[in-house]
Protein backbone atom coordinates (compact mmCIF):
# COMPACT_ATOMS: atom_id res chain seq x y z
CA UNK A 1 0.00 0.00 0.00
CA UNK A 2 1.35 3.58 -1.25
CA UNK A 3 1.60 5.99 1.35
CA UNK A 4 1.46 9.88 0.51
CA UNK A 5 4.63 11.60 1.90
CA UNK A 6 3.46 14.93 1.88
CA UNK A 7 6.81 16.41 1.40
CA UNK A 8 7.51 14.61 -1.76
CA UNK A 9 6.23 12.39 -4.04
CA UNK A 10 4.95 8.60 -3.20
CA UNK A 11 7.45 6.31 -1.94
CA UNK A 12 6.44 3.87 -4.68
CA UNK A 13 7.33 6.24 -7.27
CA UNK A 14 10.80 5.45 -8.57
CA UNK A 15 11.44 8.87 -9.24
CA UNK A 16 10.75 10.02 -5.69
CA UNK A 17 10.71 13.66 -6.18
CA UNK A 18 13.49 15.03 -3.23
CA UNK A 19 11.74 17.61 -1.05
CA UNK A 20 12.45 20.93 -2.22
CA UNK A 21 13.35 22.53 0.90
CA UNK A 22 15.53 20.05 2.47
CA UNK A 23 18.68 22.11 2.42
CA UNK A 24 16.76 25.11 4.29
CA UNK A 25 15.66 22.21 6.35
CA UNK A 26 19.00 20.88 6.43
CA UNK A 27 20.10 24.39 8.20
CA UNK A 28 17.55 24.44 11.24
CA UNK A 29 18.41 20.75 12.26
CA UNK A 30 22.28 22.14 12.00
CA UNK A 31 21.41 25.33 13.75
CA UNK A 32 19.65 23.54 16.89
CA UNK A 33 22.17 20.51 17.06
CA UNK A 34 25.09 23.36 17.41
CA UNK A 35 23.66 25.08 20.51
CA UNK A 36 22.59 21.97 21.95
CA UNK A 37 26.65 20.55 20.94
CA UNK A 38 28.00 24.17 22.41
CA UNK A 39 26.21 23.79 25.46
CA UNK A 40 28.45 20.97 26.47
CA UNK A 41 31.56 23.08 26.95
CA UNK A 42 30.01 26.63 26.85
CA UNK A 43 29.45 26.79 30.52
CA UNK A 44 32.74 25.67 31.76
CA UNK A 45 34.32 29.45 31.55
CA UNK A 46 31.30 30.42 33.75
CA UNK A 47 31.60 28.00 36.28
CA UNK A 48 33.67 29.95 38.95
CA UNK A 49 30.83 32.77 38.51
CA UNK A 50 27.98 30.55 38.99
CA UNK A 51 29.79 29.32 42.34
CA UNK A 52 29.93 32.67 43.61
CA UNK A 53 26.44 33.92 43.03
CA UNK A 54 24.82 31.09 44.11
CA UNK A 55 27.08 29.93 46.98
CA UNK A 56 27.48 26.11 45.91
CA UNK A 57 30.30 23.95 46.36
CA UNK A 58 32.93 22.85 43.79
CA UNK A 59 31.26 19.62 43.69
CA UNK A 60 27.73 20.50 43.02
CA UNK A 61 28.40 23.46 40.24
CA UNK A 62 29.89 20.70 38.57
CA UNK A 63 27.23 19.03 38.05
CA UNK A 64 26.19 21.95 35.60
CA UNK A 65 28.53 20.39 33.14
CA UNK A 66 28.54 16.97 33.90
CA UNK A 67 25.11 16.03 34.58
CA UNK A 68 24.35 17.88 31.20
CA UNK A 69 27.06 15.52 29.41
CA UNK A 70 25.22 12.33 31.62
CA UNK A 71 21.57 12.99 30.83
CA UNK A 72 22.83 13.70 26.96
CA UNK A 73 24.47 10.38 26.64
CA UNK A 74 21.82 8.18 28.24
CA UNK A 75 18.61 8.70 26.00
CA UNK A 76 20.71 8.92 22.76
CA UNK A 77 19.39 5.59 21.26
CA UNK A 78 15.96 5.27 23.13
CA UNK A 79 15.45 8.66 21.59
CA UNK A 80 16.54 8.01 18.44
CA UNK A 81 14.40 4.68 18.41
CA UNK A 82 11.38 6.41 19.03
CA UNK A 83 12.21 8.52 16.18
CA UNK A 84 12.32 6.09 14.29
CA UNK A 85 9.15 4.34 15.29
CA UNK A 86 6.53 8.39 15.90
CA UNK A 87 8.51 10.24 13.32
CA UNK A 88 11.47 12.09 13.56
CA UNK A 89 9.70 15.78 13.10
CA UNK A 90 7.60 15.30 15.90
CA UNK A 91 10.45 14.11 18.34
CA UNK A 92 12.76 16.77 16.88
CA UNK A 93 10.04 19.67 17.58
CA UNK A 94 9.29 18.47 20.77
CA UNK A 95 12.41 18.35 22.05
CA UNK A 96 13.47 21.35 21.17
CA UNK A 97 10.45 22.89 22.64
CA UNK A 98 11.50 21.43 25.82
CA UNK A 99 15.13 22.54 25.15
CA UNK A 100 14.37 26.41 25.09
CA UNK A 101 12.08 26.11 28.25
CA UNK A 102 14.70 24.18 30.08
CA UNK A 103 17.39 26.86 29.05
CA UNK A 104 14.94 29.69 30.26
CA UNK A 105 14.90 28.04 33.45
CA UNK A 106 18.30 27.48 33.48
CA UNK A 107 19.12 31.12 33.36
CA UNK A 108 16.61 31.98 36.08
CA UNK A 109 17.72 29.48 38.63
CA UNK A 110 17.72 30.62 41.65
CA UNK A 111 19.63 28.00 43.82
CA UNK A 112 22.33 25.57 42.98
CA UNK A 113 19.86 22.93 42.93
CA UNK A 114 17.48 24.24 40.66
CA UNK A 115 20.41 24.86 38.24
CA UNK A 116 21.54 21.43 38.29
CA UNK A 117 17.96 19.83 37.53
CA UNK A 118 17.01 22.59 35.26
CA UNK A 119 20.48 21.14 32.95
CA UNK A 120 20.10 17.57 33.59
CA UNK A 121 16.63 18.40 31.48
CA UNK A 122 18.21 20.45 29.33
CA UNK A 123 20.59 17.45 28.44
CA UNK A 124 18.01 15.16 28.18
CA UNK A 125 16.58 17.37 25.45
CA UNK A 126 19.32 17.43 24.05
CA UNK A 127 19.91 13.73 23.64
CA UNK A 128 16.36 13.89 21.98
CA UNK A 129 17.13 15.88 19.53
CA UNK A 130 20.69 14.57 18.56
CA UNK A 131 19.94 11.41 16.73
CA UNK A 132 16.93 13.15 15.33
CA UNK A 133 19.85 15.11 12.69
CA UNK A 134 21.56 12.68 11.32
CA UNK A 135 18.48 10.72 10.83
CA UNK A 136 16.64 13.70 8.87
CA UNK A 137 19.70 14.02 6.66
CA UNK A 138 19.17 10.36 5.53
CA UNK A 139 15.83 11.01 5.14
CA UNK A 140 15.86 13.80 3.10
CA UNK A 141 19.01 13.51 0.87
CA UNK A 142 20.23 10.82 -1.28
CA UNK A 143 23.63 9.83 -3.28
CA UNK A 144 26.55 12.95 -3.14
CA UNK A 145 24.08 15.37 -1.84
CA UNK A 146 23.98 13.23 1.64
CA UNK A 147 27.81 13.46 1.62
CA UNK A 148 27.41 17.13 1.26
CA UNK A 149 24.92 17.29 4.01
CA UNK A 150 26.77 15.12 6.41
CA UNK A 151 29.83 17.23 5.83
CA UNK A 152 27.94 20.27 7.33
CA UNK A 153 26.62 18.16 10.20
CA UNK A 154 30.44 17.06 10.93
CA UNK A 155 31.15 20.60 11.14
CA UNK A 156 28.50 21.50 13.62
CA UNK A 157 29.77 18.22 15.88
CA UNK A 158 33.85 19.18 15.40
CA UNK A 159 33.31 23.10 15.41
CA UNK A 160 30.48 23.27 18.26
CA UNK A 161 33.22 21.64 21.02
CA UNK A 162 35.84 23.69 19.94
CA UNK A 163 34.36 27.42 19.89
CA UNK A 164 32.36 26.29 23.08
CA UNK A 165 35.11 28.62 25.83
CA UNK A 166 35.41 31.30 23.13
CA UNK A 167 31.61 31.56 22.93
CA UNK A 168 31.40 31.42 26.80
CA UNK A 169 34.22 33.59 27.30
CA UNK A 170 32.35 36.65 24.59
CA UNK A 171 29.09 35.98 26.57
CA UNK A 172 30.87 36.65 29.83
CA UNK A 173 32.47 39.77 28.39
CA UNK A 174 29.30 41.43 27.21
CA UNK A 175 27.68 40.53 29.92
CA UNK A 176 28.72 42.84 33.07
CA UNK A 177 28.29 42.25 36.63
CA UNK A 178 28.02 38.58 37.92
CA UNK A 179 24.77 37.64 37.07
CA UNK A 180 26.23 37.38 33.45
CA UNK A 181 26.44 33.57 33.45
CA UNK A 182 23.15 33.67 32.78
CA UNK A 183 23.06 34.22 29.36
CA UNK A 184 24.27 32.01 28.74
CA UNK A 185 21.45 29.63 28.85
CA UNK A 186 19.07 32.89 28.21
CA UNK A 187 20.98 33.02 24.47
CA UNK A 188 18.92 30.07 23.57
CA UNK A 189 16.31 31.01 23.72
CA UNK A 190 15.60 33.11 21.01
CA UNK A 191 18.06 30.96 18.98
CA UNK A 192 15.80 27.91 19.88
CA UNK A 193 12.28 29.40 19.25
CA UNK A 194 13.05 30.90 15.78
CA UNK A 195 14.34 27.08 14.93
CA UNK A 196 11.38 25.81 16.29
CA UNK A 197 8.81 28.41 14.10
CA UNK A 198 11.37 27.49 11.17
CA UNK A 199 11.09 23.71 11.62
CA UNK A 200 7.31 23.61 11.95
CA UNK A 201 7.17 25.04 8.88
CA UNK A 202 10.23 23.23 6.80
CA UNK A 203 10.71 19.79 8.27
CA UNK A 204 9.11 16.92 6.03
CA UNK A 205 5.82 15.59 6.91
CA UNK A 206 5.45 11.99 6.47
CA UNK A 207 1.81 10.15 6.34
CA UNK A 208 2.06 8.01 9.84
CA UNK A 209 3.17 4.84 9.72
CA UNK A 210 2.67 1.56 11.96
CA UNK A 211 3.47 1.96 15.78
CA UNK A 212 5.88 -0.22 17.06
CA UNK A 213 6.42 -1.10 21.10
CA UNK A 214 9.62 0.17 22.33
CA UNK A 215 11.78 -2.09 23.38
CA UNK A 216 11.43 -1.01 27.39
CA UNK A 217 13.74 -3.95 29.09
CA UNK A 218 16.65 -3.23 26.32
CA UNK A 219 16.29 0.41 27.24
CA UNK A 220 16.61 0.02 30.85
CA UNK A 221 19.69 -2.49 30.73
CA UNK A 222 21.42 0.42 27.98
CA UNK A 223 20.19 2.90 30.15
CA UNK A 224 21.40 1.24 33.79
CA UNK A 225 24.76 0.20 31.71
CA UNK A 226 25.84 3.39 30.13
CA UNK A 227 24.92 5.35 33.34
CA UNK A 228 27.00 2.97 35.41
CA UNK A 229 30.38 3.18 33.02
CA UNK A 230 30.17 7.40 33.24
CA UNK A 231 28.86 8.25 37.07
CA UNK A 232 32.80 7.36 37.95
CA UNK A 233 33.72 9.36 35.51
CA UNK A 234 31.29 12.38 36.55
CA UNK A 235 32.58 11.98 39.93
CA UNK A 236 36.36 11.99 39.21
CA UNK A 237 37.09 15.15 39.83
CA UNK A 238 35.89 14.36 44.03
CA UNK A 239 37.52 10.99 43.91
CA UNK A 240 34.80 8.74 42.13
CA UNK A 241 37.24 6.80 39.96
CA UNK A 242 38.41 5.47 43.56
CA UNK A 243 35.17 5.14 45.14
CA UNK A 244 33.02 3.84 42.73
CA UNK A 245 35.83 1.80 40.33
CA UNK A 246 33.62 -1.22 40.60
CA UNK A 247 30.33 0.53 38.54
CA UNK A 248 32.87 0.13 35.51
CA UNK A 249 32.21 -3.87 35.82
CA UNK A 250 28.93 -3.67 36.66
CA UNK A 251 28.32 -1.51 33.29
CA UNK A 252 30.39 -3.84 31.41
CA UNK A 253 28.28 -6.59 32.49
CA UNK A 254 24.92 -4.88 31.50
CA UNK A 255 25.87 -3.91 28.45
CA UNK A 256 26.48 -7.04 27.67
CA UNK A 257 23.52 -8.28 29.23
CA UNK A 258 21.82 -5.92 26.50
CA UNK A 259 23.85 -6.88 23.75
CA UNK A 260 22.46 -10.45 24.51
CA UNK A 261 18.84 -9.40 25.22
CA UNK A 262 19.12 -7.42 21.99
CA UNK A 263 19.71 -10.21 19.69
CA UNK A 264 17.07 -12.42 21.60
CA UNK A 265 14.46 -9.59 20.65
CA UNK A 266 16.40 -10.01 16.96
CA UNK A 267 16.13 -13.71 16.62
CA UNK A 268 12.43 -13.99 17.82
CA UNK A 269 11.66 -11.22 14.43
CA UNK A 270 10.90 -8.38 17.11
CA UNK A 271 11.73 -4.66 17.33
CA UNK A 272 15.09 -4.86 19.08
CA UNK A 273 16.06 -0.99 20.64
CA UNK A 274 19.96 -1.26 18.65
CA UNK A 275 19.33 -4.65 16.25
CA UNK A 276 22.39 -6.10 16.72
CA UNK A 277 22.81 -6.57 12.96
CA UNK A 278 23.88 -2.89 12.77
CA UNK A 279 26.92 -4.34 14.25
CA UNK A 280 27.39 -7.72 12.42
CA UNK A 281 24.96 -7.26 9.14
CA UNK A 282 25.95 -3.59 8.28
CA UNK A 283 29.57 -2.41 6.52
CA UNK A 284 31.45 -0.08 8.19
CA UNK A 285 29.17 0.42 11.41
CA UNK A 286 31.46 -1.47 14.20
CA UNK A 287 34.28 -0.05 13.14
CA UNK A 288 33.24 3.42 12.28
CA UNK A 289 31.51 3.84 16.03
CA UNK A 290 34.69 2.44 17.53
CA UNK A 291 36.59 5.30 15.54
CA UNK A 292 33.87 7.95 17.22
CA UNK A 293 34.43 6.59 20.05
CA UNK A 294 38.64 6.22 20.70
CA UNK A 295 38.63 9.62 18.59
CA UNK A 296 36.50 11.79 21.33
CA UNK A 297 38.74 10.46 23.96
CA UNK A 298 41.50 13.15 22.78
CA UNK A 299 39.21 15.23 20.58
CA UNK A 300 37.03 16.27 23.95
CA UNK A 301 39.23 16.19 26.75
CA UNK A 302 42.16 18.17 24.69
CA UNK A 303 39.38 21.49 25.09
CA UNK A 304 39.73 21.32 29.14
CA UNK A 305 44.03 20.95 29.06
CA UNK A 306 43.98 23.93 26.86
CA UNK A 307 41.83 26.12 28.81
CA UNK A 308 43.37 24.84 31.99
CA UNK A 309 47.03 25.84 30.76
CA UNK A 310 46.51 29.16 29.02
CA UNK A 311 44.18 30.26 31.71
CA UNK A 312 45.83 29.22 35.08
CA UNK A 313 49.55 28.85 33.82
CA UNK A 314 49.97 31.87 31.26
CA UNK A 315 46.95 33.88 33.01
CA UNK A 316 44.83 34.01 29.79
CA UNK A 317 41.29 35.97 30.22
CA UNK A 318 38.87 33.06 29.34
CA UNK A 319 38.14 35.49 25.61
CA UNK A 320 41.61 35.03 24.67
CA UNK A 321 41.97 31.58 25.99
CA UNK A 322 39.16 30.64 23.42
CA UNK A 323 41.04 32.52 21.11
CA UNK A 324 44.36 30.64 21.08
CA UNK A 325 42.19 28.02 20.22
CA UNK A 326 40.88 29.85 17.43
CA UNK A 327 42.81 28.34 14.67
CA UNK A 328 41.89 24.82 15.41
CA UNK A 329 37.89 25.68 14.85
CA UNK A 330 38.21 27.58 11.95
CA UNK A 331 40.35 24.37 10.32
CA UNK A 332 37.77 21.98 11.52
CA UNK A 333 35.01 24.21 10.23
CA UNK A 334 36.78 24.49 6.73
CA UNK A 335 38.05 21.58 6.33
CA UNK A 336 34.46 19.31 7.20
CA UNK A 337 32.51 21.39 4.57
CA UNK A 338 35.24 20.18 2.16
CA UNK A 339 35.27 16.68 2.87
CA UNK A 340 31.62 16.19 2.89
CA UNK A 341 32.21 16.38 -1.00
CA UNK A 342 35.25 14.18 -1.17
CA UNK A 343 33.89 11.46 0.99
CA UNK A 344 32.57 9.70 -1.72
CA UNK A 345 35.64 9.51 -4.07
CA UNK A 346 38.16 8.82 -1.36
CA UNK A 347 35.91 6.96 1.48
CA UNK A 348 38.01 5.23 4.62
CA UNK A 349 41.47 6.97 3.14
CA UNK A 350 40.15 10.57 4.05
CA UNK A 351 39.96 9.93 7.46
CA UNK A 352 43.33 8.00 7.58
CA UNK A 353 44.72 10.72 6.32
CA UNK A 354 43.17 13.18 8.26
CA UNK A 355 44.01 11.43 11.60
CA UNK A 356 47.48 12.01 10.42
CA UNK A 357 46.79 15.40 10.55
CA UNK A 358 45.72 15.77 13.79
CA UNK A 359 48.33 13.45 14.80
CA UNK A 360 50.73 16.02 13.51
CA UNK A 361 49.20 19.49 14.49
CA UNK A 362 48.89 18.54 18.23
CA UNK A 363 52.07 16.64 18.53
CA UNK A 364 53.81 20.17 16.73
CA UNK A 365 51.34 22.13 19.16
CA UNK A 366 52.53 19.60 22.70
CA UNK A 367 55.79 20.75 21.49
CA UNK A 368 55.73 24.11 21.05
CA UNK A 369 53.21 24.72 24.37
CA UNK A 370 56.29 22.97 26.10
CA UNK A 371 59.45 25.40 25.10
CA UNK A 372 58.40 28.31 23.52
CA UNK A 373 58.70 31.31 24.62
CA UNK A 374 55.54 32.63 26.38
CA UNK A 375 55.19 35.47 24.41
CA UNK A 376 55.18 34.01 20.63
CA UNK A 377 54.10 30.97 22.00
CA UNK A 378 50.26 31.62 20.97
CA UNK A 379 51.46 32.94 17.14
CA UNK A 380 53.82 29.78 17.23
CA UNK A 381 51.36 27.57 17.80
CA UNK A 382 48.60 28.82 15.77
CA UNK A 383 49.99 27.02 12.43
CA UNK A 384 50.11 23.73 13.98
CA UNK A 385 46.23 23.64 15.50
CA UNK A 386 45.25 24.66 12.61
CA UNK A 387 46.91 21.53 10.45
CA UNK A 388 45.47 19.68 13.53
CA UNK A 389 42.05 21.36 12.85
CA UNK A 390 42.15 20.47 9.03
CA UNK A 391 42.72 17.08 9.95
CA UNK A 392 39.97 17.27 12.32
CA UNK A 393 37.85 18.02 9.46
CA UNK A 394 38.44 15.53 7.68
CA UNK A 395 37.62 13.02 11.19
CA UNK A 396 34.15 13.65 11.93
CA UNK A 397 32.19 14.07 9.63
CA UNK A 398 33.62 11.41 6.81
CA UNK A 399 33.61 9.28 9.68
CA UNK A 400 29.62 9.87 10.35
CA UNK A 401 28.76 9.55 6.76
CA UNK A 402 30.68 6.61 6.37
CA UNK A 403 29.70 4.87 9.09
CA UNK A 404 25.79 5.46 8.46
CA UNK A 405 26.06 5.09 5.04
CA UNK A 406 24.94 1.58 4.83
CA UNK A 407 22.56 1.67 7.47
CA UNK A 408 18.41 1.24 6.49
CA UNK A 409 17.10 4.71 6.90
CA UNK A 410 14.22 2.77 8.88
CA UNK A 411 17.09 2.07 11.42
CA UNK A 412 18.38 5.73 10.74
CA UNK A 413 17.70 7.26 14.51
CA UNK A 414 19.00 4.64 16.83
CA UNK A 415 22.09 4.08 14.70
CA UNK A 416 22.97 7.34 14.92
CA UNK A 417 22.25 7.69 18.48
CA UNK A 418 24.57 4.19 18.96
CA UNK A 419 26.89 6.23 16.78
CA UNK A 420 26.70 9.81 19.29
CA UNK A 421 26.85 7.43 22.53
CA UNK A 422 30.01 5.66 21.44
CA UNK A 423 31.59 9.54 21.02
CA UNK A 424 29.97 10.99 24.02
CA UNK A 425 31.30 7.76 26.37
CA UNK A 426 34.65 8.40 24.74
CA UNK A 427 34.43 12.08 25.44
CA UNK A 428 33.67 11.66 29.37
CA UNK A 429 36.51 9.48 29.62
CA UNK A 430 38.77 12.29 28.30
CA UNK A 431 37.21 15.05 30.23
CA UNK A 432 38.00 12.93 32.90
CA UNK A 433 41.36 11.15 32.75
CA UNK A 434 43.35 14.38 30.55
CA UNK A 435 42.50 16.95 33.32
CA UNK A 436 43.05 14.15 36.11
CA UNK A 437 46.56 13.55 34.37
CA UNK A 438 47.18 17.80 34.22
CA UNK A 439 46.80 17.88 38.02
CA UNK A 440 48.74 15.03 38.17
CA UNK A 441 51.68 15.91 36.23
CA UNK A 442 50.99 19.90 38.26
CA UNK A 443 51.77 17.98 41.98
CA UNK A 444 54.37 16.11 40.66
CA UNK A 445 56.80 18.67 39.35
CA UNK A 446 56.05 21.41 41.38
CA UNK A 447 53.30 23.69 39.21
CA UNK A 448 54.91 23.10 35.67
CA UNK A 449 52.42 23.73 33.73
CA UNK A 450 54.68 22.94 30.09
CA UNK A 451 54.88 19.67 31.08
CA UNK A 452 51.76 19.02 32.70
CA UNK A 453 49.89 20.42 29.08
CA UNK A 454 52.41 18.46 27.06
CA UNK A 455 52.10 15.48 28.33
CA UNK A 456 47.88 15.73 28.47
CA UNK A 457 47.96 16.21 24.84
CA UNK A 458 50.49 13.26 24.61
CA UNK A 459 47.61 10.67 26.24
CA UNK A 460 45.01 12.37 24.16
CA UNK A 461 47.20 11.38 20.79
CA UNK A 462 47.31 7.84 21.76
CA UNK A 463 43.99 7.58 21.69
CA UNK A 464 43.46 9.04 18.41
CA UNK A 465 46.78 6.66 17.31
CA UNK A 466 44.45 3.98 18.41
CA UNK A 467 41.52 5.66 16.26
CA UNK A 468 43.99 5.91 13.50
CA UNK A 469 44.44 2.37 13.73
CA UNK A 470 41.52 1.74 13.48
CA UNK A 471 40.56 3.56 10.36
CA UNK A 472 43.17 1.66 8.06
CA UNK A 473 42.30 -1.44 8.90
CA UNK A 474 38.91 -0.42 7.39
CA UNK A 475 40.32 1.28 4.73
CA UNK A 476 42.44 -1.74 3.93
CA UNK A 477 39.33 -4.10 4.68
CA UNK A 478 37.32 -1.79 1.86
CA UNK A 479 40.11 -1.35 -0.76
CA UNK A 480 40.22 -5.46 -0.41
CA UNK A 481 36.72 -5.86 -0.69
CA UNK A 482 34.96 -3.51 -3.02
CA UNK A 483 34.07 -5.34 -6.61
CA UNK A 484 35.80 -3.84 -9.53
CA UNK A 485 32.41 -3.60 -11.61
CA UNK A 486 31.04 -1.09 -9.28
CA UNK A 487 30.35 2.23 -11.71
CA UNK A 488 30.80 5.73 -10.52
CA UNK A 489 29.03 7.42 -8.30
CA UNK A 490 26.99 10.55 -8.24
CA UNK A 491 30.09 12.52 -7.47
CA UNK A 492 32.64 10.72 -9.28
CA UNK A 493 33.90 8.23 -6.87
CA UNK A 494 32.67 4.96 -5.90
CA UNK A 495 29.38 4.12 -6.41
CA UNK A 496 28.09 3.12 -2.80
CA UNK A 497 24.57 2.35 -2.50
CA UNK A 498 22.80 4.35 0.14
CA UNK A 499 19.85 2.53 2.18
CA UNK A 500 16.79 4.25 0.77
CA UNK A 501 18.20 5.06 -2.66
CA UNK A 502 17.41 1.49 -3.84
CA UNK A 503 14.45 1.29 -6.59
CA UNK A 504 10.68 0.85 -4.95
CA UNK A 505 8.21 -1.79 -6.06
CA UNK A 506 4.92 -0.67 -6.83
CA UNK A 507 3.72 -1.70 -4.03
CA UNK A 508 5.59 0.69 -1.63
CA UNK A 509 8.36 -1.86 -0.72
CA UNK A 510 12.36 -1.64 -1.05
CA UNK A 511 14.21 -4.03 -3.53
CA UNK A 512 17.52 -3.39 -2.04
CA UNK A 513 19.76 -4.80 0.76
CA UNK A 514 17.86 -4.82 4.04
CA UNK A 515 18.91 -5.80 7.79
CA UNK A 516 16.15 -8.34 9.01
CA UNK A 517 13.25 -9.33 6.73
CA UNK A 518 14.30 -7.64 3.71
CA UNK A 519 11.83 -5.24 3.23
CA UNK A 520 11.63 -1.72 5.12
CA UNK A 521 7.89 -0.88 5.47
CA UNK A 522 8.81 2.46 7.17
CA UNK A 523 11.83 3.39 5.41
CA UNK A 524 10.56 7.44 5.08
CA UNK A 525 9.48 7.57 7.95
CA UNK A 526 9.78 11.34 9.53
């Protein structure tokens, strides 16, 4: 049976006439997942001025960024599931909704407390409307155009982290007296509620589909799982990697207590919350979220270092700590519009050799922070982060298109929120363990900050060594395995086929490759 997508044309129509506003679309879903991206690191510079005005501990002000990064993480793939199964629009508006009241009380908080539960919302909004993106963008674009698209969305993901202290630190400098924090939170709201008029108006409406029971047991064992791996890490700063070092086990365990549930729901033909077959049945996924993941590790926790040495060693204003940092961003931002339309002719290599990059730019910059002198050392460095921030570039975003690119766009929402929970898990763990190392490396040798910087961004290259590992033994895996027939794609390079660009039968149905039973009843679904 045929359904009407009111934004196009008929899903059984082979033509399948592309909305015509999906690339206005495209730039309200990019618009609201940057400020909900920014406000993971925006509020750190703010921090010290929140304690003060509202007389909280160190511990509990920390929970402003934390417990935003925690809520974030844990509804990533529920959310994106139910996405998938009520429609991506109607998740995506509704969160965001929520998301601009949640920042308004945010700004108005009048204790601590309220603070912290007004963010832990906030984040939870947040991780509703994160899948919700990359989902729309396989949704609504098809062949070299969905390279394109992706390309912007890896710039909002690299770009959004990085400019997150210089944002803060302009806020904070407009803003006089200390009840400037606020705006913090108060700047999206106007941001927010012009999205939200703009997406009622441009996001695709789809004709509803078939409902589909959620999957409640797999989302409490995720849910339980993920929580337990990142509470020690939330914690670390008060001594919760000591404390509570036995949650890590316990979150091991459930997660693979969910794996296992997961592939029961599989087996017995039922609506699994992550089918395991993303992992097994689809090219590229494992290995592409294991990238995401190992890559955050030093792409996140890199941010806090930085901030942490130019501020308290070199007594940088947080403004012009953001801006030493400048360089990197406006690589990254550069650099991922660019690859989004190379993606397709070079696949896996781009990232290899982008990884390279940023192997090379921070090494150069972990030098340089180390012995030059401290007043080039900014103009020295600058160069270097911004090789670093090309490379960067070239990281996220291939990376996202890549490893979606085979995925059924029915499956669209909770692969991409697998995909964001694999990076945001890998970005608590470096938020946690570079800092840790700073102060570390600080009591050690007696306040050297050189060193203690240095040898942060030293752990956070392993990582993305290991991520760079990682990425050519896929590329050497794909090189082996693609057939020689395959023609040219769209944009001159290999002709991938994307999940939801395969013909239609009459009847509504897919022809193409399929994870489960072959056929993708919901595919459009929005």
């Amino acid at each position: 049976m045929n359904r009407q997508v009111r934004s196009g044309g008929r899903r059984g129509d082979p033509a399948d006439t592309p909305d015509p506003r999906r690339w206005k679309a495209l730039w309200v879903t990019l618009a609201t997942g940057f400020m909900s991206l920014l406000d993971v690191t925006i509020v750190a510079v703010a921090l010290p001025s929140m304690q003060r005005d509202l007389g909280a501990s160190a511990s509990s002000v920390q929970w402003v960024v934390s417990g935003y990064a925690l809520a974030f993480a844990l509804v990533l793939v529920p959310a994106g599931r139910l996405g998938d199964a009520m429609g991506r629009r109607r998740i995506f508006l509704c969160a965001l909704a929520a998301f601009v009241l949640c920042s308004a009380a945010a700004g108005a908080a009048p204790t601590i407390t309220w603070l912290v539960v007004a963010r832990l919302a906030q984040g939870a909004c947040a991780g509703c409307l994160a899948p919700q993106n990359s989902a729309l963008i396989q949704q609504m674009f098809r062949g070299a155009e969905r390279g394109r698209a992706f390309g912007l969305f890896g710039a909002v993901v690299g770009v959004s982290s990085a400019v997150g202290p210089i944002t803060g630190g302009l806020i904070l400098a407009l803003a006089h007296g200390t009840q400037g924090w606020r705006w913090i939170f108060y700047v999206n709201v106007p941001v927010g509620a012009l999205a939200l008029l703009l997406g009622l108006r441009l996001l695709p409406r789809v004709a509803p589909g078939r409902r589909e029971r959620l999957d409640l047991p797999g989302v409490a064992l995720l849910g339980v799982g993920v929580l337990a791996l990142m509470l020690p890490l939330v914690f670390a700063e008060s001594g919760g990697l000591g404390r509570l070092w036995w949650l890590f086990p316990l979150g091991l365990a459930l997660l693979v207590c969910f794996a296992c549930w997961e592939g029961r729901v599989a087996a017995r033909d039922g609506q699994p919350l992550l089918d395991p077959r993303l992992l097994t049945g689809t090219r590229g996924y494992a290995l592409g979220t294991a990238l995401g993941a190992l890559y955050f590790v030093g792409f996140s926790g890199v941010w806090l270092v930085f901030a942490l040495f130019f501020q308290n060693g070199l007594g940088y204003a947080p403004l012009r700590s953001g801006l030493a940092v400048t360089p990197f961003a406006i690589g990254s931002a550069v650099a991922a519009v660019v690859s989004g339309r190379l993606v397709e002719r070079l696949g896996r290599l781009l990232t290899v050799c982008g990884l390279v990059a940023v192997v090379a730019g921070l090494g150069a910059t972990a030098l340089i922070l180390h012995s030059a002198p401290a007043g080039v050392l900014t103009w020295l460095a600058a160069p270097a982060l911004f090789i670093g921030g090309l490379g960067s570039g070239c990281v996220i975003s291939p990376n996202v298109t890549m490893t979606l690119r085979d995925v059924p766009v029915r499956m669209a929402g909770a692969a991409g929120g697998a995909l964001q929970t694999g990076q945001r898990l890998g970005g608590a763990v470096g938020t946690a363990a570079l800092p840790g190392l700073f102060y570390t490396v600080l009591g050690s040798t007696a306040e050297d900050y050189r060193a203690a910087v240095s040898l942060s961004v030293g752990f956070a290259l392993v990582a993305m060594l290991a991520s760079l590992t990682v990425a050519v033994l896929d590329w050497r895996r794909d090189h082996h395995e693609r057939p020689p027939s395959r023609a040219p794609g769209p944009s001159g390079g290999p002709g991938r086929r994307h999940p939801g660009d395969e013909p239609t039968h009459s009847n509504g149905g897919t022809s193409g490759r399929e994870i489960g039973r072959g056929t993708c009843p919901d595919a459009g679904r929005g």
